[in-house]
Protein backbone atom coordinates (compact mmCIF):
# COMPACT_ATOMS: atom_id res chain seq x y z
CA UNK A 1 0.00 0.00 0.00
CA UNK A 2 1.41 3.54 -0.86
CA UNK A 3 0.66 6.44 1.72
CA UNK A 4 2.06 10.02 1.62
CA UNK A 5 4.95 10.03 4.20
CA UNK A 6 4.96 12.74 6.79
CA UNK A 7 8.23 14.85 5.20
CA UNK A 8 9.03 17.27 2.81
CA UNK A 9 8.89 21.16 3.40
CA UNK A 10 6.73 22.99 4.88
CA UNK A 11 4.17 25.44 3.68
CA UNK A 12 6.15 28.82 3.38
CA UNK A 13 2.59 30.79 2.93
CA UNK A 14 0.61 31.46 6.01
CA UNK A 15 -2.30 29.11 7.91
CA UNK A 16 -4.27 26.67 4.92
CA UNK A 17 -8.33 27.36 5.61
CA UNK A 18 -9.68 25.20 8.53
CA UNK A 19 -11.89 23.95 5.90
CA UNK A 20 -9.12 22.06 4.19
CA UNK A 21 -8.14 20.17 7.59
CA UNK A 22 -9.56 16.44 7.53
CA UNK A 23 -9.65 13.70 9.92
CA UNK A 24 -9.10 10.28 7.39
CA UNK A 25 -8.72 6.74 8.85
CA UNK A 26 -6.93 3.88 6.63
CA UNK A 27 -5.01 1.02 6.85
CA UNK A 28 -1.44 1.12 8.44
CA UNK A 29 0.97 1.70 5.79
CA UNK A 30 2.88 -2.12 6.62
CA UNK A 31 -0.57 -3.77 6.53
CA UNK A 32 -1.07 -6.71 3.20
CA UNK A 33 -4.64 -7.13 2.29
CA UNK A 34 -5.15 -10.41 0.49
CA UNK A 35 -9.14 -10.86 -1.53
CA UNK A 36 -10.05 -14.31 -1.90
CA UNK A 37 -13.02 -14.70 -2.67
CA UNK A 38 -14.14 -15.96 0.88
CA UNK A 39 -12.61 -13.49 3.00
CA UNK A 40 -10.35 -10.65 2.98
CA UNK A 41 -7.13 -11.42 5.12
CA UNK A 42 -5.30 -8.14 6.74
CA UNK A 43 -1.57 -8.99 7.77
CA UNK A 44 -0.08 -6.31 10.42
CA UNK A 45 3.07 -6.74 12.08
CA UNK A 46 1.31 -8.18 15.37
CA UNK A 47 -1.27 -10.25 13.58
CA UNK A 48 -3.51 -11.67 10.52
CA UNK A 49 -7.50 -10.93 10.55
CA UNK A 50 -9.32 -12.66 7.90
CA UNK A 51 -12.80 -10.89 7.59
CA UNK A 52 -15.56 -13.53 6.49
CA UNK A 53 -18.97 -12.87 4.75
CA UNK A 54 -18.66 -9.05 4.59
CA UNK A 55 -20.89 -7.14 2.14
CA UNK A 56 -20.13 -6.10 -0.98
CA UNK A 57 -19.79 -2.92 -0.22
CA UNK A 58 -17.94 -3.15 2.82
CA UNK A 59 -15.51 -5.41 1.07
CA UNK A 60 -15.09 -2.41 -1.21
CA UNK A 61 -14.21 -0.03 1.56
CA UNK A 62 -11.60 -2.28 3.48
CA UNK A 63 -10.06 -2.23 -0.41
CA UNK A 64 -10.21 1.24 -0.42
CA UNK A 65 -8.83 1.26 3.34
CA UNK A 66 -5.75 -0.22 2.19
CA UNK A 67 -5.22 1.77 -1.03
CA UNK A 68 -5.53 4.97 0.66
CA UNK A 69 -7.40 7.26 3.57
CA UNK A 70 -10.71 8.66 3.82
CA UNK A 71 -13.19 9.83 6.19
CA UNK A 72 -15.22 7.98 8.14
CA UNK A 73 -18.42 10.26 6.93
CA UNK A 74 -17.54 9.24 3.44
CA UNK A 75 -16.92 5.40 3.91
CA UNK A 76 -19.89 5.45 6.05
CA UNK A 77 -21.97 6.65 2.69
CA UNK A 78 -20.77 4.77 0.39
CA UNK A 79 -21.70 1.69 2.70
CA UNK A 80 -25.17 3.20 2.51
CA UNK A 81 -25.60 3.67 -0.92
CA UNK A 82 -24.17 0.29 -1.59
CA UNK A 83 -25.95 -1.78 0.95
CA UNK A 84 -28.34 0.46 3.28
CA UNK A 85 -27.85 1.11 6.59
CA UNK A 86 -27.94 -2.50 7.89
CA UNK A 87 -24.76 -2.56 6.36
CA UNK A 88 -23.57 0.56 8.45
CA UNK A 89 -23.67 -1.76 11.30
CA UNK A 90 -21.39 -4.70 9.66
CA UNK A 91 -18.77 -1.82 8.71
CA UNK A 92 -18.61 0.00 12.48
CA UNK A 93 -18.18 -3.87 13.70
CA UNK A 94 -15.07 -4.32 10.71
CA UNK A 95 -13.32 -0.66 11.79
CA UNK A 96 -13.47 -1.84 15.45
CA UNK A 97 -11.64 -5.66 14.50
CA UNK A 98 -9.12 -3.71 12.27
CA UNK A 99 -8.77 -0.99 15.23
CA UNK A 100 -8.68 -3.21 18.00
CA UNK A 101 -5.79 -5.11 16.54
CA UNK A 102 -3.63 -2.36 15.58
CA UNK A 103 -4.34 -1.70 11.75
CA UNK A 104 -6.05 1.30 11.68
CA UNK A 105 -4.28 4.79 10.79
CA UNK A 106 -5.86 7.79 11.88
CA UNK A 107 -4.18 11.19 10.01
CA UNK A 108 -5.54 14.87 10.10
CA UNK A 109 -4.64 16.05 6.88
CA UNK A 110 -5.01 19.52 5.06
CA UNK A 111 -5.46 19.75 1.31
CA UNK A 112 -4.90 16.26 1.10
CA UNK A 113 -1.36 15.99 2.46
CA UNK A 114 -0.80 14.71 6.15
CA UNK A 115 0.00 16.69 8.88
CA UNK A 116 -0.58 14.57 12.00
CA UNK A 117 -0.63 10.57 12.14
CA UNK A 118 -2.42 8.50 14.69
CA UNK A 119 -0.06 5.09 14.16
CA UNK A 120 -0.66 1.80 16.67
CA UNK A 121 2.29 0.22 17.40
CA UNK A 122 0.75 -2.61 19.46
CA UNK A 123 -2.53 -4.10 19.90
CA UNK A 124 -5.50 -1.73 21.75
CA UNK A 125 -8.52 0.32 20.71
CA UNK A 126 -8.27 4.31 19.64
CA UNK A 127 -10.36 6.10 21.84
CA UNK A 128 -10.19 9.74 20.17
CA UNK A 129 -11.08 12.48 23.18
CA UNK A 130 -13.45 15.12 21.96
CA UNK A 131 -11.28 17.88 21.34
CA UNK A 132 -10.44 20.29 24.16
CA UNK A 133 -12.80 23.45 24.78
CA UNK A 134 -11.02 26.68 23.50
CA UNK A 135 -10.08 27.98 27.18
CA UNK A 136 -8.88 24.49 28.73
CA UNK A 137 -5.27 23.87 29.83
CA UNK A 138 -2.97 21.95 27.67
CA UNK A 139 0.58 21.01 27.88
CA UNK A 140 2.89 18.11 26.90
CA UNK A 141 3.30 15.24 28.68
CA UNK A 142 7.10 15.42 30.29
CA UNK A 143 7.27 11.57 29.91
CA UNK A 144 6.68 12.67 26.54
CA UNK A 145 9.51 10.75 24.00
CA UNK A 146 10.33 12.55 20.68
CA UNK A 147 12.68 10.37 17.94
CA UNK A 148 13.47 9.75 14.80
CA UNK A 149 12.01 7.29 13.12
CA UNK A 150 12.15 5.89 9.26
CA UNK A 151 12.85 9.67 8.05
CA UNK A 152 9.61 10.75 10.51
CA UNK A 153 9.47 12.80 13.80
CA UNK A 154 7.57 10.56 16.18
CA UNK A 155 5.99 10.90 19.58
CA UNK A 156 5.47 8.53 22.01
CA UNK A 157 4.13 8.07 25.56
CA UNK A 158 5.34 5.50 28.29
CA UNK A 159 2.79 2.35 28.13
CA UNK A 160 0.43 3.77 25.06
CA UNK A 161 0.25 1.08 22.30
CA UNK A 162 -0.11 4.62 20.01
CA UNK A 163 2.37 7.11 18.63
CA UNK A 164 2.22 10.29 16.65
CA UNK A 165 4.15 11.05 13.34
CA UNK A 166 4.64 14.63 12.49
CA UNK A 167 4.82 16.04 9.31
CA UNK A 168 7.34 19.25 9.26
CA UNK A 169 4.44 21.55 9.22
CA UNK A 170 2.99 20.20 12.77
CA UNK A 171 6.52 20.13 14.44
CA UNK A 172 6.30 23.73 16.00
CA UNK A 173 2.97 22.07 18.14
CA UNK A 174 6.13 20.29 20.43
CA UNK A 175 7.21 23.54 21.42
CA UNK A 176 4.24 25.64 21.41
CA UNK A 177 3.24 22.53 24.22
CA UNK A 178 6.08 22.69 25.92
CA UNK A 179 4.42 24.66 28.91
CA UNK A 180 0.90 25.26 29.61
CA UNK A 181 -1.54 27.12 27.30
CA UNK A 182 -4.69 26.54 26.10
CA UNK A 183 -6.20 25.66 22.12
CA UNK A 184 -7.21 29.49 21.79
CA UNK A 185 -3.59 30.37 22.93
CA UNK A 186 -2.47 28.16 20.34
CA UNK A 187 -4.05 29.48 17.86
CA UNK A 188 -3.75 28.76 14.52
CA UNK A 189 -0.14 27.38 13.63
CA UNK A 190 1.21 28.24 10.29
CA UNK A 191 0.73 24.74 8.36
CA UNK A 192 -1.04 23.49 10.81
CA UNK A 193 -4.99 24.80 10.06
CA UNK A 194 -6.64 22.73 12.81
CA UNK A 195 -4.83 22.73 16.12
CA UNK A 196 -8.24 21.13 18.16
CA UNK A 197 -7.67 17.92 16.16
CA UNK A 198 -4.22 17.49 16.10
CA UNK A 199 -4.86 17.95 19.76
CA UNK A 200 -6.90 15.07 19.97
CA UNK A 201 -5.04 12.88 18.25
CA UNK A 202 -2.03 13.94 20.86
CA UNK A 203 -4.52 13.26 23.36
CA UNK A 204 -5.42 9.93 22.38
CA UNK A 205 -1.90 8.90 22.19
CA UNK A 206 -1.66 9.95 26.09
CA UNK A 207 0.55 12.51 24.84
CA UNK A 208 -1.02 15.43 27.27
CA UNK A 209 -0.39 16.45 30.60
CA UNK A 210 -3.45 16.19 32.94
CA UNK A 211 -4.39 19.20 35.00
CA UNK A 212 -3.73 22.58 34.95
CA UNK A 213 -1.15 25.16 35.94
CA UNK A 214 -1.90 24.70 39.38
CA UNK A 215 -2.64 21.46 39.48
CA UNK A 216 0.02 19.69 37.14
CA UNK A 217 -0.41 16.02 38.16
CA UNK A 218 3.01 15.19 36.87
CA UNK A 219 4.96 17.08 38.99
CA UNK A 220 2.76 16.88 42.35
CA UNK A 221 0.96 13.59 42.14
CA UNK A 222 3.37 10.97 43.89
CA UNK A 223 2.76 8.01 41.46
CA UNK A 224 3.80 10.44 38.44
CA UNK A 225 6.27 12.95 39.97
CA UNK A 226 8.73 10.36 41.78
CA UNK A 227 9.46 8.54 38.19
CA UNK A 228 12.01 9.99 36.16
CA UNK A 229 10.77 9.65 32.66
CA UNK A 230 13.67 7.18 31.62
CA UNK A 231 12.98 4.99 34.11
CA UNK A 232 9.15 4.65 33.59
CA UNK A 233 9.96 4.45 29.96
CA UNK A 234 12.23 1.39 30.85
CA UNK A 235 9.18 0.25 33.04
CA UNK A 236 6.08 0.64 30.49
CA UNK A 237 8.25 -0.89 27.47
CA UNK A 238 9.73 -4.05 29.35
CA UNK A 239 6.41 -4.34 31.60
CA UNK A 240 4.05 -3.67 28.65
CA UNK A 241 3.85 -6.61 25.55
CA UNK A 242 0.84 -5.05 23.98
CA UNK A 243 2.41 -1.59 23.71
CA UNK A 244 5.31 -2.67 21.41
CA UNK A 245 5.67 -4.45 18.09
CA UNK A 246 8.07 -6.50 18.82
CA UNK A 247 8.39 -8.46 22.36
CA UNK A 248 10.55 -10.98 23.67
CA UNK A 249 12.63 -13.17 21.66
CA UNK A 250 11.97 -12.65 18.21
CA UNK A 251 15.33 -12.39 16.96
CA UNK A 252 16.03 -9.30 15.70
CA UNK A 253 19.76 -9.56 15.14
CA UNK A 254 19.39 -12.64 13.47
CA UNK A 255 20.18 -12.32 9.43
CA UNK A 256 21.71 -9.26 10.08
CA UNK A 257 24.78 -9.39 12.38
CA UNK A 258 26.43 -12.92 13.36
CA UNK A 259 25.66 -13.89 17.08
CA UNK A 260 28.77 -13.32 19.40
CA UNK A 261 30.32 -16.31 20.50
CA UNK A 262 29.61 -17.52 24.18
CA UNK A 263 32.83 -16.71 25.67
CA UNK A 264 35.08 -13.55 24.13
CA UNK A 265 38.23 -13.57 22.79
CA UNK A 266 41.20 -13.28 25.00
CA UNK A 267 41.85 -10.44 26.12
CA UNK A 268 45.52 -10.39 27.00
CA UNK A 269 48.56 -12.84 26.57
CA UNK A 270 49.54 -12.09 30.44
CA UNK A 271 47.01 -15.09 31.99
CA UNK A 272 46.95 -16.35 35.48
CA UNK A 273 45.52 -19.64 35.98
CA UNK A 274 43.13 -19.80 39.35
CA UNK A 275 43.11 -23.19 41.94
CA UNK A 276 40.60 -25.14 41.23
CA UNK A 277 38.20 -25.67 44.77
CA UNK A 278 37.49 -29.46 45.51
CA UNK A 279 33.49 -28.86 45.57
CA UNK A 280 33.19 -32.60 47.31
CA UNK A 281 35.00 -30.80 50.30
CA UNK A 282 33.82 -27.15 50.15
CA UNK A 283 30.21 -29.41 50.31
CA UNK A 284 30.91 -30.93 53.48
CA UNK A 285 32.37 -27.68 54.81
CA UNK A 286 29.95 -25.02 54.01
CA UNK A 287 26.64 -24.01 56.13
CA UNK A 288 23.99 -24.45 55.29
CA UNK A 289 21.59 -21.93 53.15
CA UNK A 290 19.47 -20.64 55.65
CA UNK A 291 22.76 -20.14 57.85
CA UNK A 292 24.24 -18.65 54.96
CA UNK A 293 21.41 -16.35 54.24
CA UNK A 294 20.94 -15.13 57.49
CA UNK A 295 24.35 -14.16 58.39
CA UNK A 296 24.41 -12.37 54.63
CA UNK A 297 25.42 -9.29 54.98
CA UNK A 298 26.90 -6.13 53.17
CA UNK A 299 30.54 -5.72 54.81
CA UNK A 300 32.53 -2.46 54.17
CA UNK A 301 35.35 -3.15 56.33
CA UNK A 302 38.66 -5.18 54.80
CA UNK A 303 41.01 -6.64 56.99
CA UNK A 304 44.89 -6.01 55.45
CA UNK A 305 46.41 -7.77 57.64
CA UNK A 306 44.94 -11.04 56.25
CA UNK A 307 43.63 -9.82 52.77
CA UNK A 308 41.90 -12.12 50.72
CA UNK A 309 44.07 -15.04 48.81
CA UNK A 310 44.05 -16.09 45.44
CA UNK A 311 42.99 -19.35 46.06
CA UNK A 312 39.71 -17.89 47.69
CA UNK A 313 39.08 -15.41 44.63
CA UNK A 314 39.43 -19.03 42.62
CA UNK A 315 37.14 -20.35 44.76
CA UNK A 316 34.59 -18.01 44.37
CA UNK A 317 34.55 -17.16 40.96
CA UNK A 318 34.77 -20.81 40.21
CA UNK A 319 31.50 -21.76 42.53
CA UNK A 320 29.92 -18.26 41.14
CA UNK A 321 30.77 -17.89 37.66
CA UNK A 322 32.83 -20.72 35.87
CA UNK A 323 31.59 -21.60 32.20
CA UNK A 324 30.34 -24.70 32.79
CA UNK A 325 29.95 -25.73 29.26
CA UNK A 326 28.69 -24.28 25.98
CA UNK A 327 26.35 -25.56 23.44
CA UNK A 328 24.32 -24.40 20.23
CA UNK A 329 20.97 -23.43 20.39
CA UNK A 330 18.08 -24.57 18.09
CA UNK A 331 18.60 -20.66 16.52
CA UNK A 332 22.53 -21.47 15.82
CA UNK A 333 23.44 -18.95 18.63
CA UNK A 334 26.16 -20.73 20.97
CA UNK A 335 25.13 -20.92 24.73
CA UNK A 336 26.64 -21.31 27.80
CA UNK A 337 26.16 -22.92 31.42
CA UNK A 338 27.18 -20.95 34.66
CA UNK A 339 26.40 -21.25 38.41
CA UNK A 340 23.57 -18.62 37.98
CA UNK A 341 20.60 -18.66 35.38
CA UNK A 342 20.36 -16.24 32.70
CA UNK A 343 17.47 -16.21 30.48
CA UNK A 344 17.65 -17.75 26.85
CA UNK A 345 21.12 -19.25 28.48
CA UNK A 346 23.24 -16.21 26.89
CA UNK A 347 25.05 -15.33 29.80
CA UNK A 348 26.14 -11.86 28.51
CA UNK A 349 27.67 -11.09 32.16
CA UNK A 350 31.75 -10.85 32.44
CA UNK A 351 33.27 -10.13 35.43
CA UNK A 352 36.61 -8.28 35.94
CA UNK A 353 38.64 -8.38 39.57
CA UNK A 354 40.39 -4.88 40.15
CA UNK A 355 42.86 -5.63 42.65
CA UNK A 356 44.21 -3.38 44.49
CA UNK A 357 45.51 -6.00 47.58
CA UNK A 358 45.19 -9.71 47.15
CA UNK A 359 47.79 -12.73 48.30
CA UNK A 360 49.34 -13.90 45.51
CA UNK A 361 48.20 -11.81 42.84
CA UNK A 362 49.50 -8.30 41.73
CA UNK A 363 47.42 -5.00 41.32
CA UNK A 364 45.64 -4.54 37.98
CA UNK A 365 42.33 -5.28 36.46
CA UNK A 366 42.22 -8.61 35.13
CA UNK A 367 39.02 -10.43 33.48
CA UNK A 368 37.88 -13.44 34.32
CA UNK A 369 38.16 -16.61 31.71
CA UNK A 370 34.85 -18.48 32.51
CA UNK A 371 36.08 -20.98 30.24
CA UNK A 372 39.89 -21.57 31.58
CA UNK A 373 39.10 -20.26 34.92
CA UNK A 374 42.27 -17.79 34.59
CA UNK A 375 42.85 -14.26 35.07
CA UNK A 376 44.28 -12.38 32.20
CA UNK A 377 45.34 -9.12 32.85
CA UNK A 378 43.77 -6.30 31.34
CA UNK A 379 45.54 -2.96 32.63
CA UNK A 380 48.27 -2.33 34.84
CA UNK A 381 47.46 -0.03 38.00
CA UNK A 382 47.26 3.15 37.17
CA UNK A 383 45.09 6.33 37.33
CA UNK A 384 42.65 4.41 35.05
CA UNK A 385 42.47 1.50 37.45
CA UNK A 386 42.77 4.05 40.34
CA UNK A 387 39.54 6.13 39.45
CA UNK A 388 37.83 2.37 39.58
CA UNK A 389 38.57 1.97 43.16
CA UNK A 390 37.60 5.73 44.23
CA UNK A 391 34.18 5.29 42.55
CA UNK A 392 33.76 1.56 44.71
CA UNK A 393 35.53 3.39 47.21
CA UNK A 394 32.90 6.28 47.76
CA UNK A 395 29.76 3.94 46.60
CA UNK A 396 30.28 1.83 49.35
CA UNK A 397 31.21 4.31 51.87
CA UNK A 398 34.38 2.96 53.16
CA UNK A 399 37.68 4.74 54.74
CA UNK A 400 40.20 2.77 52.82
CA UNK A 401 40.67 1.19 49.57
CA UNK A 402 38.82 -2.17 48.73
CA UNK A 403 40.60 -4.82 48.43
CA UNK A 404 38.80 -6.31 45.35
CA UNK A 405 36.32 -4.77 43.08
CA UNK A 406 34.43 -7.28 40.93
CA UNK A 407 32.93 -5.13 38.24
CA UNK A 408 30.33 -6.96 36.04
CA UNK A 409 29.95 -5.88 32.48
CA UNK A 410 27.48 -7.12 29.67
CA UNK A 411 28.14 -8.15 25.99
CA UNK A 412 25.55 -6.49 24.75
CA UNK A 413 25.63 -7.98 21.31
CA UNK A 414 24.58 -11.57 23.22
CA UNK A 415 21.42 -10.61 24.41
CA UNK A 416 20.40 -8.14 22.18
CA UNK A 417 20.66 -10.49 18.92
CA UNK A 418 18.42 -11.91 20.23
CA UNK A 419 15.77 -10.11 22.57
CA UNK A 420 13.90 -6.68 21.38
CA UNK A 421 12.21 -4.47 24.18
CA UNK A 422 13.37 -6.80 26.90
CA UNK A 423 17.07 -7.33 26.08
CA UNK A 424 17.89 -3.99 28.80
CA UNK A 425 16.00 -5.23 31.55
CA UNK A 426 17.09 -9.08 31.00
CA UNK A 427 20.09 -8.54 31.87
CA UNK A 428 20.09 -6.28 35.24
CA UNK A 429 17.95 -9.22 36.13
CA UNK A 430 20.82 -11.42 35.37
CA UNK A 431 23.06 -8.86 37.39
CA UNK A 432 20.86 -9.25 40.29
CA UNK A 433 20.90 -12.87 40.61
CA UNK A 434 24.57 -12.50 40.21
CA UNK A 435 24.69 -10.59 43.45
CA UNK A 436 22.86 -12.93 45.38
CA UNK A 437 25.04 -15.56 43.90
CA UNK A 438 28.10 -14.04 44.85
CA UNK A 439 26.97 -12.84 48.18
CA UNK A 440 25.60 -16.17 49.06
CA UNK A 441 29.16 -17.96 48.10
CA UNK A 442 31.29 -14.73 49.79
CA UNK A 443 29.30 -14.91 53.13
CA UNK A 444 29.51 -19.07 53.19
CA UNK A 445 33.13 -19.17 52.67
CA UNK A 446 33.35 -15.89 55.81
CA UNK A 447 34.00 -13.25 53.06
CA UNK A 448 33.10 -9.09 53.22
CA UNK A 449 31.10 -8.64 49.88
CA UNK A 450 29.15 -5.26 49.49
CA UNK A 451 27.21 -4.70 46.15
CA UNK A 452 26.99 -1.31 44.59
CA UNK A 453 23.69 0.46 43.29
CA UNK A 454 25.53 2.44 40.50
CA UNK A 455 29.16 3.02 38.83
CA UNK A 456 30.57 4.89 36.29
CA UNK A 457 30.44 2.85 32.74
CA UNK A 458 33.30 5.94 31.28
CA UNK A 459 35.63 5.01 33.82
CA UNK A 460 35.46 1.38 33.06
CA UNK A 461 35.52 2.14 29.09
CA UNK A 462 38.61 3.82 29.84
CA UNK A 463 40.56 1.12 31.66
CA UNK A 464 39.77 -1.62 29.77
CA UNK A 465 39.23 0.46 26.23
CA UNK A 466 36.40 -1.28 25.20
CA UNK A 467 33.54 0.48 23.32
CA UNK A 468 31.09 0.81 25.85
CA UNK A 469 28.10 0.20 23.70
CA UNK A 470 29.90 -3.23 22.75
CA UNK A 471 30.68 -4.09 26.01
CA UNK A 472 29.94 -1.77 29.13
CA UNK A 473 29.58 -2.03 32.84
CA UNK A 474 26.47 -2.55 34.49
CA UNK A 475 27.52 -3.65 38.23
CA UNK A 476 30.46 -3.50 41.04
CA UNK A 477 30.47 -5.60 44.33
CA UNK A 478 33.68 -4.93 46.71
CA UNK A 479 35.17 -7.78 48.17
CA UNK A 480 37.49 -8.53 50.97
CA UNK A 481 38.34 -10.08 53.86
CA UNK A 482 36.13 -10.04 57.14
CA UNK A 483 37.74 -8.05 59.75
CA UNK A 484 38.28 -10.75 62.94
CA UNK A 485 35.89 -8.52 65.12
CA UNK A 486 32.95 -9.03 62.53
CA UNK A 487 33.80 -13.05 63.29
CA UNK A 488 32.64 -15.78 65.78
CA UNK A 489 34.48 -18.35 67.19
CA UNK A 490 33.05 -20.84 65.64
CA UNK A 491 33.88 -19.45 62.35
CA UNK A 492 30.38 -17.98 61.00
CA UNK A 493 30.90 -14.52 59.92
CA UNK A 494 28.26 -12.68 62.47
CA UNK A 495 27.29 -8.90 62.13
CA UNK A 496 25.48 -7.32 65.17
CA UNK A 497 22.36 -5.62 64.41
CA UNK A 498 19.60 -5.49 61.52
CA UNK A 499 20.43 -4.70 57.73
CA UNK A 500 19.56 -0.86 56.95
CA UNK A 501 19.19 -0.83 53.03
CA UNK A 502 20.16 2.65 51.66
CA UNK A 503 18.94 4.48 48.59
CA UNK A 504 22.29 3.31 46.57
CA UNK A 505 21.77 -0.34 47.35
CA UNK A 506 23.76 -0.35 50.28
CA UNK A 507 23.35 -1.70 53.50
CA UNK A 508 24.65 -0.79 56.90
CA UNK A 509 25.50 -3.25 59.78
């Protein structure tokens, strides 16, 4: 189907007559109509309807639906004069199938070229609002999300299954919105003859702020104004699979980019091989869970007297984090078994020990082999390496230096080929249960681990010099040795007094 994209130039004359503004519904512009001759079938991106025993005429219009746009007034007629009204009713029931599974267009046009496009982008009726009286409050949403899409200025809101596509013409409505005013404030726009339905297609795509200038629901209601608008963005697309067109694990890297293998290339020739922990004997020797989740605890004080060893670092990143063996998925991506679980079995997470103080092993940032379970050194210590520790330093509050900082980057590339809408959030999951992994081995074996709410992915681009949209940081837990007061005799790392959890993730003893 051919529609008139929303580009070009705009009118340089002044405002078109509000006669020539339109309101036209048609098929979305991706949409396949196949004619047999017992049904029409309508293929969208989320789905196919096949309409059965529809009248001749209102076989006619879904035709003319998916050729071009055209009032609903119009359609409606030609129904009539095809069919008579019992008809009408068969077409309002067709519109609301075709609507409610995201394959109608709605598009205020002037003179016949579109201005403002009502586009679904997942499954959900369009409710259009009656357009807003001339002397009611209007303003943008601030969750509002303006990009670039296909050659077309789009606008979307957090959790709406609808965006808007601006044509150069309607652009200057963003900024006329950007604080409150009302449609007679507005006024006419130049290229833009009809501000009250453009409005209402805004509205429809939950594009407006509710309230008014002194009672702006955004910014005083607590379930709006405590979300930053990236973060409920993250929230509605990951939390929402009938807002998107594409959820889950449908592959989008796939025939496009190769998938990255399961375990990265080496990363240095300077390789440490780790001791390898008899598991038969750390079995008989550990608590149990429930000890070793009740004496869990956050611990930001090292002892340097007796810093950790290298064969306890083995031993934990070997019970925490060891490739336990790869495989080939049904899709031809290569997958990988670790301690923790990690969804499709990607296991994007690497994890790289900054040491600043550890028996046996000399300062640097290394990365883990999951494969070899080796070290291989990444960077000397340096001010690179040393701006690493001051950030783990600070986040966790302590006087001194940690001993280790485990920082926990993602290879993007592995979840991403595969995942669309979820791939971001899949893997902070995967970071989380990482944490608890680690924690859970650090605090059986009498360890101090704290785990960080936040680090600085620049810092760790520029010690390791990876790109950090290849390969970036996305968690830090500090790890050292218990001091001896924080022990009991009988070994079991004790900490007096209830967990405080802070704002940054941390928690206090």
């Amino acid at each position: 189907m051919e529609r008139v994209l929303l580009t070009g130039p705009a009118p340089a004359t002044g405002p078109a007559p509000a006669t020539a503004a339109r309101t036209v519904i048609g098929l979305r512009s991706d949409a396949v109509l196949t004619v047999t001759d017992e049904a029409l079938v309508v293929t969208g991106p989320l789905c196919a309807l096949r309409l059965r025993e529809l009248p001749a005429s209102v076989r006619a219009v879904v035709a003319d639906l998916a050729a071009g746009e055209h009032t609903e007034e119009d359609i409606g007629a030609a129904v009539v004069a095809g069919d008579g009204l019992p008809a009408l009713l068969r077409l309002h029931l067709t519109l609301r199938r075709l609507d409610a599974e995201g394959l109608l267009d709605h598009t205020l046009t002037a003179d016949g070229l579109p201005l403002v496009r009502l586009r679904p982008v997942g499954r959900g009726r369009t409710e259009l609002p009656p357009a807003p009286a001339a002397d009611a409050p209007v303003k943008l949403s601030r969750f509002a999300l303006a990009q670039v899409r296909e050659g077309r200025l789009t606008v979307t809101a957090p959790g709406s299954h609808l965006r808007v596509e601006l044509a150069p013409a309607a652009a200057a409505l963003l900024g006329a919105l950007a604080d409150w005013t009302t449609p007679a404030g507005l006024g006419t726009l130049p290229g833009l003859p009809e501000t009250g339905q453009a409005l209402r297609l805004l509205g429809a795509a939950g594009l407006l702020a509710a309230g008014g200038p002194g009672d702006d629901a955004e910014a005083q209601e607590p379930s709006q104004a405590l979300w930053e608008p990236s973060d409920l963005w993250l929230h509605a697309r990951s939390r929402g699979p009938m807002t998107v067109t594409e959820y889950g694990g449908t592959y989008p890297g796939a025939g496009r980019f190769e998938p990255l293998p399961a375990v990265p290339p080496a990363r240095s020739t300077r390789t440490v091989a780790l001791p390898v922990p008899d598991l038969a004997a750390v079995a008989r020797q550990d608590p149990s869970l429930t000890e070793a989740l009740e004496s869990r605890r956050s611990v930001r004080e090292h002892d340097d007297a007796a810093p950790v060893t290298d064969v306890q670092l083995g031993e934990l990143l070997y019970r925490a984090a060891r490739c336990r063996q790869t495989f080939t998925g049904s899709d031809g991506q290569e997958l990988a078994d670790r301690p923790y679980p990690s969804g499709g079995a990607v296991h994007e997470l690497e994890i790289y020990p900054l040491i600043s103080h550890c028996a046996g092993l000399d300062p640097g940032l290394w990365h883990y082999r999951t494969d070899r379970h080796a070290l291989e050194l990444v960077a000397e210590a340096g001010p690179a390496t040393d701006a690493l520790v001051r950030g783990a330093r600070d986040g966790a509050l302590m006087e001194s230096d940690p001993q280790i900082v485990l920082l926990v980057a993602a290879r993007f590339g592995r979840v991403m080929w595969k995942y669309r809408t979820v791939a971001y959030p899949l893997l902070l999951k995967h970071v989380g249960v990482l944490y608890q992994t680690v924690y859970l081995i650090g605090a059986a074996m009498g360890l101090g681990v704290c785990g960080l709410g936040g680090g600085d992915a620049a810092d760790f681009a520029a010690a390791t010099g990876l790109d950090p949209r290849t390969e970036g940081s996305v968690g830090e837990l500090v790890l050292g040795s218990r001091p001896a007061v924080l022990r009991h005799p009988s070994g079991v790392p004790v900490i007096a007094g209830p967990d405080i959890e802070g704002i940054e993730g941390e928690e206090r003893p």
